[in-house]
PDB file of N, CA and C in Angstrom:
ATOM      1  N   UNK A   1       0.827  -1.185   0.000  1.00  0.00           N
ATOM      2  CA  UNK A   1       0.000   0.000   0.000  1.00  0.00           C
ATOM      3  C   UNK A   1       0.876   1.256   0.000  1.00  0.00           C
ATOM      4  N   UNK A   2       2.186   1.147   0.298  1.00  0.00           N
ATOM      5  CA  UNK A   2       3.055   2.427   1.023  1.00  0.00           C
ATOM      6  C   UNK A   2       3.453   2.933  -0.326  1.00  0.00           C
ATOM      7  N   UNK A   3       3.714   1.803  -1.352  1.00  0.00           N
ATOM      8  CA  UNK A   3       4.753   1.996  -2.801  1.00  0.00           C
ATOM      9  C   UNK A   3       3.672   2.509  -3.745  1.00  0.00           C
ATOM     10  N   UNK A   4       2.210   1.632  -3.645  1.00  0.00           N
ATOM     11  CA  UNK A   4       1.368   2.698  -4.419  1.00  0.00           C
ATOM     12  C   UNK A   4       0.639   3.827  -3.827  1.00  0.00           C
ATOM     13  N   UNK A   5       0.695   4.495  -2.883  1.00  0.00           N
ATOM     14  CA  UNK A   5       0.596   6.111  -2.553  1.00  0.00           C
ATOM     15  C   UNK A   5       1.820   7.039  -2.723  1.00  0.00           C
ATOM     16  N   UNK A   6       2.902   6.042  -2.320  1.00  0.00           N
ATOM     17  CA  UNK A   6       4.046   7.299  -2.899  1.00  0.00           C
ATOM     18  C   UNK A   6       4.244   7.189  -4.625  1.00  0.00           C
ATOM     19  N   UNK A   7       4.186   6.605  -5.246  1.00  0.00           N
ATOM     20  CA  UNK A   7       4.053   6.448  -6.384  1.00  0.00           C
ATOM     21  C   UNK A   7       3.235   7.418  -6.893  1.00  0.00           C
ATOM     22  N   UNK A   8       1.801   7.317  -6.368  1.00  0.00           N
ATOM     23  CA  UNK A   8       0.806   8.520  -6.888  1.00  0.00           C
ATOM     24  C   UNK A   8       1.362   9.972  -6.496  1.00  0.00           C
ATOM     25  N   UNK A   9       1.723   9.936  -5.266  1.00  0.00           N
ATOM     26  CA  UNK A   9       2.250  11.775  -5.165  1.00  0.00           C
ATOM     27  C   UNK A   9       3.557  11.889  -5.844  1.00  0.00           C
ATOM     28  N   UNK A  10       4.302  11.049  -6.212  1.00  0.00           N
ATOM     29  CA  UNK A  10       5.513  10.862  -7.058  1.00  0.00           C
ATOM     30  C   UNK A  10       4.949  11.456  -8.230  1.00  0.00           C
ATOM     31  N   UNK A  11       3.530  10.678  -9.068  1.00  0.00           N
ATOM     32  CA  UNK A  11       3.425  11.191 -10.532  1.00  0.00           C
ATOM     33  C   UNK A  11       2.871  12.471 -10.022  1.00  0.00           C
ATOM     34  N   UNK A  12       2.296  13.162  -8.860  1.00  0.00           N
ATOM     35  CA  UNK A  12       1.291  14.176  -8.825  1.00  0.00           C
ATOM     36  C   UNK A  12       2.622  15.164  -9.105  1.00  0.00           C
ATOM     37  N   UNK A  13       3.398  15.138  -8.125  1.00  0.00           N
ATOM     38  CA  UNK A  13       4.734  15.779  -7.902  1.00  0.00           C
ATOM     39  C   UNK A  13       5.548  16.224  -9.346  1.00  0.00           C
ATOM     40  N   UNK A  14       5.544  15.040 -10.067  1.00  0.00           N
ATOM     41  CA  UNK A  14       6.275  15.345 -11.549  1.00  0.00           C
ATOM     42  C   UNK A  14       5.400  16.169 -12.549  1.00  0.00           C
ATOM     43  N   UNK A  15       3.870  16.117 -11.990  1.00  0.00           N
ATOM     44  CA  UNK A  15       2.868  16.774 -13.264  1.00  0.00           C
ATOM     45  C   UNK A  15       2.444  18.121 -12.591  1.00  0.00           C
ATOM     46  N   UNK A  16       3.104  18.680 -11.278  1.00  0.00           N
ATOM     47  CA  UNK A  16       3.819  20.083 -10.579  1.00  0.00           C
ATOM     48  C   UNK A  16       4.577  20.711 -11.485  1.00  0.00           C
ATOM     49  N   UNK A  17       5.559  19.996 -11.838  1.00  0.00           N
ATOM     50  CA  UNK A  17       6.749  20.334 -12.338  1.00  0.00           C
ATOM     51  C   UNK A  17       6.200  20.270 -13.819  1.00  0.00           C
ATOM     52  N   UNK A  18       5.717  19.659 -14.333  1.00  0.00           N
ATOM     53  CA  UNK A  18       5.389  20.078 -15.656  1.00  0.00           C
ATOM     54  C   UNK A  18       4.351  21.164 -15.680  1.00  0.00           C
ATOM     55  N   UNK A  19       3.486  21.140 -14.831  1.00  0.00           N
ATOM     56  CA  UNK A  19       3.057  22.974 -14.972  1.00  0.00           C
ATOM     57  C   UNK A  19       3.401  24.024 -14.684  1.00  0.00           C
ATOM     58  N   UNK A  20       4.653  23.772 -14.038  1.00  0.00           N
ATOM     59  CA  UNK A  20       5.441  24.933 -13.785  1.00  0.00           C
ATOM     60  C   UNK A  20       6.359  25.448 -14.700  1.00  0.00           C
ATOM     61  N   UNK A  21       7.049  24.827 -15.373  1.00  0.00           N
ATOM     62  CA  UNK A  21       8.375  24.677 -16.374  1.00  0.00           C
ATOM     63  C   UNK A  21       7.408  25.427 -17.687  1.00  0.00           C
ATOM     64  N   UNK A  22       6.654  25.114 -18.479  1.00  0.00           N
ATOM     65  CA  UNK A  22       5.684  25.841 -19.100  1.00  0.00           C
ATOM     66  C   UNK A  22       6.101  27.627 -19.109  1.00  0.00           C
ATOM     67  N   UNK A  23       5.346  27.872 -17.936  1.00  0.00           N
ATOM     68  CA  UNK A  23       5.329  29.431 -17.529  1.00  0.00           C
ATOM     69  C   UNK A  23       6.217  30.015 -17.098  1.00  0.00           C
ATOM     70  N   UNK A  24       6.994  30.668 -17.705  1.00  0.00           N
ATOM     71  CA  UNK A  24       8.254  31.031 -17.547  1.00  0.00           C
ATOM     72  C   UNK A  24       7.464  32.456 -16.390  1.00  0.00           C
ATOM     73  N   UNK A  25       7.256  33.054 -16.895  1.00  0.00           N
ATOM     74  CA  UNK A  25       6.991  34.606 -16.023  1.00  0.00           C
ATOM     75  C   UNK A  25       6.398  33.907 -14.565  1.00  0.00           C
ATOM     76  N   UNK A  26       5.641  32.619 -14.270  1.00  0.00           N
ATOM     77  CA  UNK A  26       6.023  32.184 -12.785  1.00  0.00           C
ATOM     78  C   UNK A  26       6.773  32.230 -12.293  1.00  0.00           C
ATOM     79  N   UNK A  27       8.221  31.232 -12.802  1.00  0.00           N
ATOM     80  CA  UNK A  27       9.283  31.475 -12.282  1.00  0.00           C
ATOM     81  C   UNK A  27       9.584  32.228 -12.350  1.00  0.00           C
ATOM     82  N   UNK A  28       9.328  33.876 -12.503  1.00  0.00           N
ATOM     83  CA  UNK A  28      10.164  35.098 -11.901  1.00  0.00           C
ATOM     84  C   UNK A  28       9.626  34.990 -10.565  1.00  0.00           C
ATOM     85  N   UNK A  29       8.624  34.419  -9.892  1.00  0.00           N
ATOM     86  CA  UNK A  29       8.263  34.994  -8.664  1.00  0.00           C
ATOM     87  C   UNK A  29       8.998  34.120  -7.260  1.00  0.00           C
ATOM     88  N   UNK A  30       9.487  34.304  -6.181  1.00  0.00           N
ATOM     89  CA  UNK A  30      10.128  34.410  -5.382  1.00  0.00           C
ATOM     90  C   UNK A  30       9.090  32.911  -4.878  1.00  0.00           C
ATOM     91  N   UNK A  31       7.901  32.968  -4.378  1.00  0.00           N
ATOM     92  CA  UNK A  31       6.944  31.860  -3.961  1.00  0.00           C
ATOM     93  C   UNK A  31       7.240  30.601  -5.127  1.00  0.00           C
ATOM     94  N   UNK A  32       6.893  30.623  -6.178  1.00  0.00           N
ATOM     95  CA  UNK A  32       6.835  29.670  -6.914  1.00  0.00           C
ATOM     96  C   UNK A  32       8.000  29.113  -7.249  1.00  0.00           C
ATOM     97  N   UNK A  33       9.430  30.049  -6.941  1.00  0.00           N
ATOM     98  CA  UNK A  33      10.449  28.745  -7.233  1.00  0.00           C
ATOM     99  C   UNK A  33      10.840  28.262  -5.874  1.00  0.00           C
ATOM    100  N   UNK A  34       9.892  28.625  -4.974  1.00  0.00           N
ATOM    101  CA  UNK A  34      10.714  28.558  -3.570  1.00  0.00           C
ATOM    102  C   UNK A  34       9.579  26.809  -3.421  1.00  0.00           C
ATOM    103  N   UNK A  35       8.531  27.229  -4.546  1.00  0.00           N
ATOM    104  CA  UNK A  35       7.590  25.803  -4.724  1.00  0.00           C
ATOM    105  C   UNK A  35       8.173  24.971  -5.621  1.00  0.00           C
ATOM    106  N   UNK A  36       8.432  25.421  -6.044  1.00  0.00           N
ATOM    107  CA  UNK A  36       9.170  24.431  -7.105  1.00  0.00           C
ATOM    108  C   UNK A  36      10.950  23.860  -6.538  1.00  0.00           C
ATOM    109  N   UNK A  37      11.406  24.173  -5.791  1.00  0.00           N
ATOM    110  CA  UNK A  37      12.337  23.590  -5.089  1.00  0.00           C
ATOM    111  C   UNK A  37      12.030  22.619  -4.080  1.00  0.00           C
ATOM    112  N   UNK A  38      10.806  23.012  -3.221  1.00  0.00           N
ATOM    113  CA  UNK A  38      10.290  22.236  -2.222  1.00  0.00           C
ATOM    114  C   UNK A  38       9.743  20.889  -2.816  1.00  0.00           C
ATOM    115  N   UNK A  39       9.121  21.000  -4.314  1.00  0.00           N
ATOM    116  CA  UNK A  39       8.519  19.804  -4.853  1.00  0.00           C
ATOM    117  C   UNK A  39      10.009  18.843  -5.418  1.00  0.00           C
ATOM    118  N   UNK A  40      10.901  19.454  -5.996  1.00  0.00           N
ATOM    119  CA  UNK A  40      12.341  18.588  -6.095  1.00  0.00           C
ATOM    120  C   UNK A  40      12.610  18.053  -5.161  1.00  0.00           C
ATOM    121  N   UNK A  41      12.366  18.813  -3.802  1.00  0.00           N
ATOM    122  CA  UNK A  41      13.345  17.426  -2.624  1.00  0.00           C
ATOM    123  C   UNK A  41      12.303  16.926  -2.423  1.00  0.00           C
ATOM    124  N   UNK A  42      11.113  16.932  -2.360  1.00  0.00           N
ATOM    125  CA  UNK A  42      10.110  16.188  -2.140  1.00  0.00           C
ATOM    126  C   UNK A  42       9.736  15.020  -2.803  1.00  0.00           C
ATOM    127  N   UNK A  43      10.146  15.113  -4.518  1.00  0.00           N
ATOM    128  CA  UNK A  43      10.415  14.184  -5.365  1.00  0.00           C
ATOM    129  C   UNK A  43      12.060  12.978  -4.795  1.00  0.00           C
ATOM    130  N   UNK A  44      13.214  13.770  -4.731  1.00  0.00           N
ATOM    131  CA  UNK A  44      13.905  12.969  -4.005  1.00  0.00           C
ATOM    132  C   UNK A  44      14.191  12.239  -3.211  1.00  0.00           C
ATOM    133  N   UNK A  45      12.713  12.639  -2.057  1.00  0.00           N
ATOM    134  CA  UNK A  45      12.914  11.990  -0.800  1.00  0.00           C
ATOM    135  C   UNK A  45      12.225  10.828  -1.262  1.00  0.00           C
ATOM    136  N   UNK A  46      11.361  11.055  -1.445  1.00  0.00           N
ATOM    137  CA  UNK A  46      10.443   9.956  -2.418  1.00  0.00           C
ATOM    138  C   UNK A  46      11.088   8.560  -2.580  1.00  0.00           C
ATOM    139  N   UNK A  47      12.222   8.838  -3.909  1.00  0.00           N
ATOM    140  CA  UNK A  47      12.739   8.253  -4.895  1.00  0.00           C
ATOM    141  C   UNK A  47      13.694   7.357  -4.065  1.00  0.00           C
ATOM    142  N   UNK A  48      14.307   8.027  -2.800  1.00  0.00           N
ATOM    143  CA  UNK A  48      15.263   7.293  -1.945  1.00  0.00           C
ATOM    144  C   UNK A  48      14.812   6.634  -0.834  1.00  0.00           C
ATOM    145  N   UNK A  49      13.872   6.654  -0.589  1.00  0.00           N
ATOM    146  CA  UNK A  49      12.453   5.839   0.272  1.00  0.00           C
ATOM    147  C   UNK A  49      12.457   4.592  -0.601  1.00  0.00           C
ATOM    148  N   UNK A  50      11.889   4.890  -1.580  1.00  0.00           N
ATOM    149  CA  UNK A  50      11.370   3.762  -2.322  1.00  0.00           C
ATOM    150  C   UNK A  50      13.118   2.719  -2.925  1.00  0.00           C
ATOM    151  N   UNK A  51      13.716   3.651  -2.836  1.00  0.00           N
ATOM    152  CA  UNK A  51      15.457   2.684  -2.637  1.00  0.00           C
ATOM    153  C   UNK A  51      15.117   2.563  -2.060  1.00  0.00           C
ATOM    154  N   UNK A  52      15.526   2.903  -0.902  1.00  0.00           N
ATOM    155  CA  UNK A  52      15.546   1.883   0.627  1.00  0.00           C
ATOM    156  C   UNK A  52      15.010   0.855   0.459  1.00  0.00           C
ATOM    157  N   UNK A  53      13.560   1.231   0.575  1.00  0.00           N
ATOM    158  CA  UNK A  53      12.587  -0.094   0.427  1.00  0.00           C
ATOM    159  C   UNK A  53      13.223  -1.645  -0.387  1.00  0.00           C
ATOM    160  N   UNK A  54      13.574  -0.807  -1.917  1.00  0.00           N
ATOM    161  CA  UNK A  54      14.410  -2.170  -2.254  1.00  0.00           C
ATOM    162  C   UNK A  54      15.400  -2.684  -2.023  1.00  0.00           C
ATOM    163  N   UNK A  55      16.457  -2.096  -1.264  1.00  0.00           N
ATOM    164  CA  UNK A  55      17.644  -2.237  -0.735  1.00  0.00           C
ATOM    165  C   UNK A  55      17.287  -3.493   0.460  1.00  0.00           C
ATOM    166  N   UNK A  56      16.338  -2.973   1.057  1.00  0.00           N
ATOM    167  CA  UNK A  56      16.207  -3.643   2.569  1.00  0.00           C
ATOM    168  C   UNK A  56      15.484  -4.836   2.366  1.00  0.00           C
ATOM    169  N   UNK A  57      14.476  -5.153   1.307  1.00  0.00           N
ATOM    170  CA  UNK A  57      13.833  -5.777   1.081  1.00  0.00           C
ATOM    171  C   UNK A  57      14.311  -7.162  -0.079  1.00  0.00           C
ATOM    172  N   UNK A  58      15.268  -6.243  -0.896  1.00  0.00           N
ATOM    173  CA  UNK A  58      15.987  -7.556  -1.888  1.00  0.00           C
ATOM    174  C   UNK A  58      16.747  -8.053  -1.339  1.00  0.00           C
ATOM    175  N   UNK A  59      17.599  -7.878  -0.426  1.00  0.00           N
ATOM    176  CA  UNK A  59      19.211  -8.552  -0.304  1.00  0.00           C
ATOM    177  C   UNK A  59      19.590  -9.011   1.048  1.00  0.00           C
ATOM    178  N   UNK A  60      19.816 -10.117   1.145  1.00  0.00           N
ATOM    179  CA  UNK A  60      20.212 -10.060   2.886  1.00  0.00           C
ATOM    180  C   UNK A  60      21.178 -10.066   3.461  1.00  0.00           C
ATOM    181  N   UNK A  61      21.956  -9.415   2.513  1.00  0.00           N
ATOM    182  CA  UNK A  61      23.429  -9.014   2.794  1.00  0.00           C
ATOM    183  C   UNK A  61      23.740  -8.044   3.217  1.00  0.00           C
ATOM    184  N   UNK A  62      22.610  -6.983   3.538  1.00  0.00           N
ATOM    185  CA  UNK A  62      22.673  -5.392   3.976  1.00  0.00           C
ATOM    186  C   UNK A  62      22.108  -5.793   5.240  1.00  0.00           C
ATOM    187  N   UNK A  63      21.415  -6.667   5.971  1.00  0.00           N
ATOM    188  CA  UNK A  63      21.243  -6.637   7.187  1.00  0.00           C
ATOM    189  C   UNK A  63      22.217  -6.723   8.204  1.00  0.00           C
ATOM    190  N   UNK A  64      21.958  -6.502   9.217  1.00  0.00           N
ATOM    191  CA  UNK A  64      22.619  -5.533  10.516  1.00  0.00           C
ATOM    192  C   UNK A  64      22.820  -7.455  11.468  1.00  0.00           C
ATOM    193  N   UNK A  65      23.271  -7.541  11.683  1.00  0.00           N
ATOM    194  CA  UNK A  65      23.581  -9.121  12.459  1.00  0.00           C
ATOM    195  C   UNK A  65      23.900  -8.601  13.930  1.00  0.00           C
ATOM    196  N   UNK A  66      23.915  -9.391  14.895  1.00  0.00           N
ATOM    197  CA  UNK A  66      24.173  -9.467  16.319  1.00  0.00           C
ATOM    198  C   UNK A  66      25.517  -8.400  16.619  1.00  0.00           C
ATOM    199  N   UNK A  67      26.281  -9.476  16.164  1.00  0.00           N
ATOM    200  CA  UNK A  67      28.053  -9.337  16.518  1.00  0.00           C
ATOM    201  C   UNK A  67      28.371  -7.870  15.271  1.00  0.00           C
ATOM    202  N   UNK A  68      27.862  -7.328  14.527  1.00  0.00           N
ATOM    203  CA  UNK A  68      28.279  -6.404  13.833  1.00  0.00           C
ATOM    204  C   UNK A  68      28.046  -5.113  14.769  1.00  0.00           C
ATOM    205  N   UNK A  69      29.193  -4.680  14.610  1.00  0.00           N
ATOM    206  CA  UNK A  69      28.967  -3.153  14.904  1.00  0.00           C
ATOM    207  C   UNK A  69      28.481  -1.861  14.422  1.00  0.00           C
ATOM    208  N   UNK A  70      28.509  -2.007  12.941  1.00  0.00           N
ATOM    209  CA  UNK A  70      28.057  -0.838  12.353  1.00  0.00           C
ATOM    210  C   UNK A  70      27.408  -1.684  11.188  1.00  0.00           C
ATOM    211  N   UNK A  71      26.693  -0.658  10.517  1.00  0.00           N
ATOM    212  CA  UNK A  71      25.611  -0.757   9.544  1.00  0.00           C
ATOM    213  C   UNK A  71      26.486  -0.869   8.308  1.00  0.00           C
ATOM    214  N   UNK A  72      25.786  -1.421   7.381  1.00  0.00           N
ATOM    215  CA  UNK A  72      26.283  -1.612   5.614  1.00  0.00           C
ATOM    216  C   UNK A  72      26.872  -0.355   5.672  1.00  0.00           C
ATOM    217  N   UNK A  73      27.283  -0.404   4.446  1.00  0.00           N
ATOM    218  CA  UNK A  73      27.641   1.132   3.803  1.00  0.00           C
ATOM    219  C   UNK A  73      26.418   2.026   3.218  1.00  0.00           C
ATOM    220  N   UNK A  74      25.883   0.788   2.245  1.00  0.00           N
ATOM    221  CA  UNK A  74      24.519   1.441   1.273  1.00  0.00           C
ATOM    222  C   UNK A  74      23.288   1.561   2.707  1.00  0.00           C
ATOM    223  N   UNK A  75      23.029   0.965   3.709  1.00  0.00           N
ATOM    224  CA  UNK A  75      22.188   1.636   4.425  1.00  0.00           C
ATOM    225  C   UNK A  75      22.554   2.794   5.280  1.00  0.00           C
ATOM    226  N   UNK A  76      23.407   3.108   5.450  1.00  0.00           N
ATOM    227  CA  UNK A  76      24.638   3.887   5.905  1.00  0.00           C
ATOM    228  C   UNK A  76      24.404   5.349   4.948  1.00  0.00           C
ATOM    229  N   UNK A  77      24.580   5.142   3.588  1.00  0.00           N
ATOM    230  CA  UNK A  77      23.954   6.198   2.697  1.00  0.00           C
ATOM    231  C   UNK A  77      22.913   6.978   2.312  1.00  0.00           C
ATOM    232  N   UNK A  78      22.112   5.415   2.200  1.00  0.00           N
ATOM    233  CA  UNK A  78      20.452   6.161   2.239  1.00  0.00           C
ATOM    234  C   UNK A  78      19.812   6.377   3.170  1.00  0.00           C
ATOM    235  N   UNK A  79      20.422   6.188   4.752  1.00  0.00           N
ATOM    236  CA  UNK A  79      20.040   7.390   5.765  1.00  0.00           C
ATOM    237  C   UNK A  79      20.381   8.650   5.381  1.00  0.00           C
ATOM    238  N   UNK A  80      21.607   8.760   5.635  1.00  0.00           N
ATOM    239  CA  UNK A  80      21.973  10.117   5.261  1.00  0.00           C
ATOM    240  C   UNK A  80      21.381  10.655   4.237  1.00  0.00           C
ATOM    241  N   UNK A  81      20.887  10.352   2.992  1.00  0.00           N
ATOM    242  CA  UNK A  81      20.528  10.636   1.823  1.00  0.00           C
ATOM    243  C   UNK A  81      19.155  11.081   2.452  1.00  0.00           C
ATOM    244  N   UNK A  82      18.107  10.331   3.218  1.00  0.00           N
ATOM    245  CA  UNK A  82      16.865  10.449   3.703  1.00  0.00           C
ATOM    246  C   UNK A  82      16.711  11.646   4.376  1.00  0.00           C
ATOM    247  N   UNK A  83      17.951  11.329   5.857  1.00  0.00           N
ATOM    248  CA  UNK A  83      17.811  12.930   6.415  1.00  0.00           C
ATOM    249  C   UNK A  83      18.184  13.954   5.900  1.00  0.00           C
ATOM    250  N   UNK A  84      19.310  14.190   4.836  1.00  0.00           N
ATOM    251  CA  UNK A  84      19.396  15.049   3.935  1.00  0.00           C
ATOM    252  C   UNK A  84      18.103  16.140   3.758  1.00  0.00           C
ATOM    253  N   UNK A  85      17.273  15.357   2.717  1.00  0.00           N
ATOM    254  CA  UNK A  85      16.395  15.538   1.955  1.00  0.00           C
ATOM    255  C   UNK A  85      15.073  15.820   2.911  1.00  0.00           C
ATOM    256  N   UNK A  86      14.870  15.297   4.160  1.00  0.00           N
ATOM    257  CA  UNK A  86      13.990  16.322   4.866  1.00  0.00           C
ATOM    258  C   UNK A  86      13.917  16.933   5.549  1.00  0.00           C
ATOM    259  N   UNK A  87      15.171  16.955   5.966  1.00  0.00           N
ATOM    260  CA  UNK A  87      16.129  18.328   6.420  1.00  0.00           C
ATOM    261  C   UNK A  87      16.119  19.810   4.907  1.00  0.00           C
ATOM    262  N   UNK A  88      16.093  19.189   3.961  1.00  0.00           N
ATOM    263  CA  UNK A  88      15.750  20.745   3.037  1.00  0.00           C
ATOM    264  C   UNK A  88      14.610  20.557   2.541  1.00  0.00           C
ATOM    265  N   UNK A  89      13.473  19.825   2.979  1.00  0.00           N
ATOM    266  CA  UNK A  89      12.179  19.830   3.132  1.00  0.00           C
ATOM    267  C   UNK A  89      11.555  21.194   3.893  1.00  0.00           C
ATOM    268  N   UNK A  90      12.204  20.352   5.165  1.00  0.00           N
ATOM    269  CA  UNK A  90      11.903  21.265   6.389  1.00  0.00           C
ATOM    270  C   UNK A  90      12.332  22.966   5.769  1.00  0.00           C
ATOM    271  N   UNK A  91      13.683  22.781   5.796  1.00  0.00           N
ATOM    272  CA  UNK A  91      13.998  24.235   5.232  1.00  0.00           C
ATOM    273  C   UNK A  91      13.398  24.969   3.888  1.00  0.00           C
ATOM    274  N   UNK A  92      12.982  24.701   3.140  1.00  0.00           N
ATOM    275  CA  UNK A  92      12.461  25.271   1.969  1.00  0.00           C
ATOM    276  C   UNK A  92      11.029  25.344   2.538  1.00  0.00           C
ATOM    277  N   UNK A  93      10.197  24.670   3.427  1.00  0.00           N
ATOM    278  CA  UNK A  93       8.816  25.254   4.395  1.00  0.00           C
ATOM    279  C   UNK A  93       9.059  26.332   4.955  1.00  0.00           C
ATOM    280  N   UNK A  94      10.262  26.385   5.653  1.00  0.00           N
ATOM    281  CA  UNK A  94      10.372  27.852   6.667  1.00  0.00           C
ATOM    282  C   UNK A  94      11.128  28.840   5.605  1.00  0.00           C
ATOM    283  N   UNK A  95      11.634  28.686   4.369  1.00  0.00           N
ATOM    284  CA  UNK A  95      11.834  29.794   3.939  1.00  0.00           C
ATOM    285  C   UNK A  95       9.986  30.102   2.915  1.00  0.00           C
ATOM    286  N   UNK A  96       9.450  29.592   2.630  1.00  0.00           N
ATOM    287  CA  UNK A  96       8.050  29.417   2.383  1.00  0.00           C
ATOM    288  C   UNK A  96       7.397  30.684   3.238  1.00  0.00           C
ATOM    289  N   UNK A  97       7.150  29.520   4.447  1.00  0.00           N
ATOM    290  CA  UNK A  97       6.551  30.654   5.745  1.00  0.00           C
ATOM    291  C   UNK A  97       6.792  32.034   5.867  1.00  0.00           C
ATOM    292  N   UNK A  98       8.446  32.036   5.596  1.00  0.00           N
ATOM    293  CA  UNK A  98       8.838  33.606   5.285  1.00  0.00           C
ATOM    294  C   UNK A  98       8.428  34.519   4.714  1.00  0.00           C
ATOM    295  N   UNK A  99       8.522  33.582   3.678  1.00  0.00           N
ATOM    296  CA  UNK A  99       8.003  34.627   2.200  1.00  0.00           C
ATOM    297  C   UNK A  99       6.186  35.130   2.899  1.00  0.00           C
ATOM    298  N   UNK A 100       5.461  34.527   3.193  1.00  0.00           N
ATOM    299  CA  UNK A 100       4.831  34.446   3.247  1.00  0.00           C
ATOM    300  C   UNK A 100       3.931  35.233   4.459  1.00  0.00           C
ATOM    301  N   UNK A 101       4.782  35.321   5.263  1.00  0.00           N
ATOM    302  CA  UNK A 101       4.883  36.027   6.438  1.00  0.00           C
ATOM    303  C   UNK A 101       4.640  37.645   6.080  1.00  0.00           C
ATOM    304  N   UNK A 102       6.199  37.398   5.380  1.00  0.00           N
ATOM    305  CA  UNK A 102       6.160  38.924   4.926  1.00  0.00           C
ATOM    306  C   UNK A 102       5.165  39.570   4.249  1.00  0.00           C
ATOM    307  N   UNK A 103       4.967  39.088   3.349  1.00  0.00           N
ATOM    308  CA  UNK A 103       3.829  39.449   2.547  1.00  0.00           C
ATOM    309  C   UNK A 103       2.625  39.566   3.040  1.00  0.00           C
ATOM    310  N   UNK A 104       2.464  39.083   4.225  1.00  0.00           N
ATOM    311  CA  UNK A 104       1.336  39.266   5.037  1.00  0.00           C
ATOM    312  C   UNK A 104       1.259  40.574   6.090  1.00  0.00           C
ATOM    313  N   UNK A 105       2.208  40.564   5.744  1.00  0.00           N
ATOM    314  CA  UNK A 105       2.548  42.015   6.902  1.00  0.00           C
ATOM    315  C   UNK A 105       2.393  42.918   6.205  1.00  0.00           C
ATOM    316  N   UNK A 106       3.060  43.215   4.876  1.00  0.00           N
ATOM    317  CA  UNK A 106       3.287  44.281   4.169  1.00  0.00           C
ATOM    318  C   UNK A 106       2.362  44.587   3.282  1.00  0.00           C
ATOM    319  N   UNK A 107       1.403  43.895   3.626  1.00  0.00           N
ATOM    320  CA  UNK A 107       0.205  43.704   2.525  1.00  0.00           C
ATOM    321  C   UNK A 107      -1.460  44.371   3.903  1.00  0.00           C
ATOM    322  N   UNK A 108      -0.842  43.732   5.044  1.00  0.00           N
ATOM    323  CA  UNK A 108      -1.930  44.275   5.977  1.00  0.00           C
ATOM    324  C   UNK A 108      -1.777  45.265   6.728  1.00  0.00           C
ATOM    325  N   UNK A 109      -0.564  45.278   7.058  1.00  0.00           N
ATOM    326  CA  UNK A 109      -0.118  46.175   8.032  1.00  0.00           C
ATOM    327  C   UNK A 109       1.290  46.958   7.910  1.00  0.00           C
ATOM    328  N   UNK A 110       1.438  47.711   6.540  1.00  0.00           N
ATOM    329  CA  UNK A 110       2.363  48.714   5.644  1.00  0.00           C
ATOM    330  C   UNK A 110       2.611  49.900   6.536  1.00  0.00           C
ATOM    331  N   UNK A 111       1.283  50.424   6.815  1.00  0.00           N
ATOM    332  CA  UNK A 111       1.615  51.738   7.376  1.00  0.00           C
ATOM    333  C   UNK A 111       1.984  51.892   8.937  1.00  0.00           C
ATOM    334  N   UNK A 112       1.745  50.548   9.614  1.00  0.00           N
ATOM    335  CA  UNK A 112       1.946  50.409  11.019  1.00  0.00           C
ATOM    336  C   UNK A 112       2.796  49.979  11.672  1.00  0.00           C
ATOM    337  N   UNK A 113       3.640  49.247  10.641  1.00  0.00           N
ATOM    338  CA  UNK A 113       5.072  48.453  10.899  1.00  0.00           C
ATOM    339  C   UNK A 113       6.290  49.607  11.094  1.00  0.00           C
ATOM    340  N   UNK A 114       6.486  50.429  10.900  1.00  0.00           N
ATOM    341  CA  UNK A 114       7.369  51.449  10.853  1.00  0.00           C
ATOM    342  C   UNK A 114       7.009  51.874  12.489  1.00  0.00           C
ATOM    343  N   UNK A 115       5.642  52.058  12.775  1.00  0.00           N
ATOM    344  CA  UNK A 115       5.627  52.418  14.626  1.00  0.00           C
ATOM    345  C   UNK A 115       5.784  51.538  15.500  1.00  0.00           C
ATOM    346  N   UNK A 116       5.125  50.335  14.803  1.00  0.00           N
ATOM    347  CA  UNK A 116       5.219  48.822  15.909  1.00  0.00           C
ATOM    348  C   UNK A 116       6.685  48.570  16.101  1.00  0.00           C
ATOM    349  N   UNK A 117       7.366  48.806  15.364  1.00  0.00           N
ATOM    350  CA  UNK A 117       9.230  48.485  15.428  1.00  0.00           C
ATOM    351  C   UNK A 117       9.896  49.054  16.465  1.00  0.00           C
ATOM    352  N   UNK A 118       9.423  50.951  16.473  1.00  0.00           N
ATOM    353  CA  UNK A 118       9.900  51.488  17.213  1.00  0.00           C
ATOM    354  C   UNK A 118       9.658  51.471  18.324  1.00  0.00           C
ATOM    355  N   UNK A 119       8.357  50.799  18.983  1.00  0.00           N
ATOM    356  CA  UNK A 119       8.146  51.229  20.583  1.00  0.00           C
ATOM    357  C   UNK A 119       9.162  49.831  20.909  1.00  0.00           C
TER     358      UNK A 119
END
């Protein structure tokens, strides 16, 4: 069930990106490539999930045994590769929020921000 839902936001994710790439004068705007970056690692994280999955699942030569001390190499990678990728998940949300923030301020409250600063 896990491989066909990420699969579906996988194709939803790629047919993002094909309506974006289209419209060039979108990408001038500050929100939409800051969306369109967030949907790339989002596509990546994806793609290295669904490794894993086959990594862990084909071979039983990547498993972790009693007496071993440390992990494979390749599971060893596609952690890192995992937290990577939603680690600039996370970050491309809070630069999002930013944008977004701002624009909320400067859009509601223009003329009041200049006094609210100063007291």
């Amino acid at each position: 069930v896990t491989s066909i839902f990420l699969n579906i936001s996988l194709g939803c994710l790629f047919l993002t990106i094909i309506a974006y790439l289209p419209a060039k004068e979108m990408l001038s705007k500050r929100t939409d490539r800051l969306h369109l970056l967030l949907v790339m690692s989002l596509i990546l994280s994806i793609i290295v999930f669904q490794f894993m999955e086959q990594v862990t699942t084909g071979n039983n030569s990547y498993k972790v045994h009693k007496d071993q001390d440390s992990a494979p190499i390749p599971c060893i990678v596609i952690a890192f590769l995992m937290n990577y990728f939603w680690l600039c998940q996370m970050a491309w949300m809070v630069c999002e929020a930013v944008v977004m923030y701002k624009v909320l301020v400067s859009s509601m409250f223009d003329h009041h921000i200049s006094n609210y600063m100063l007291k």
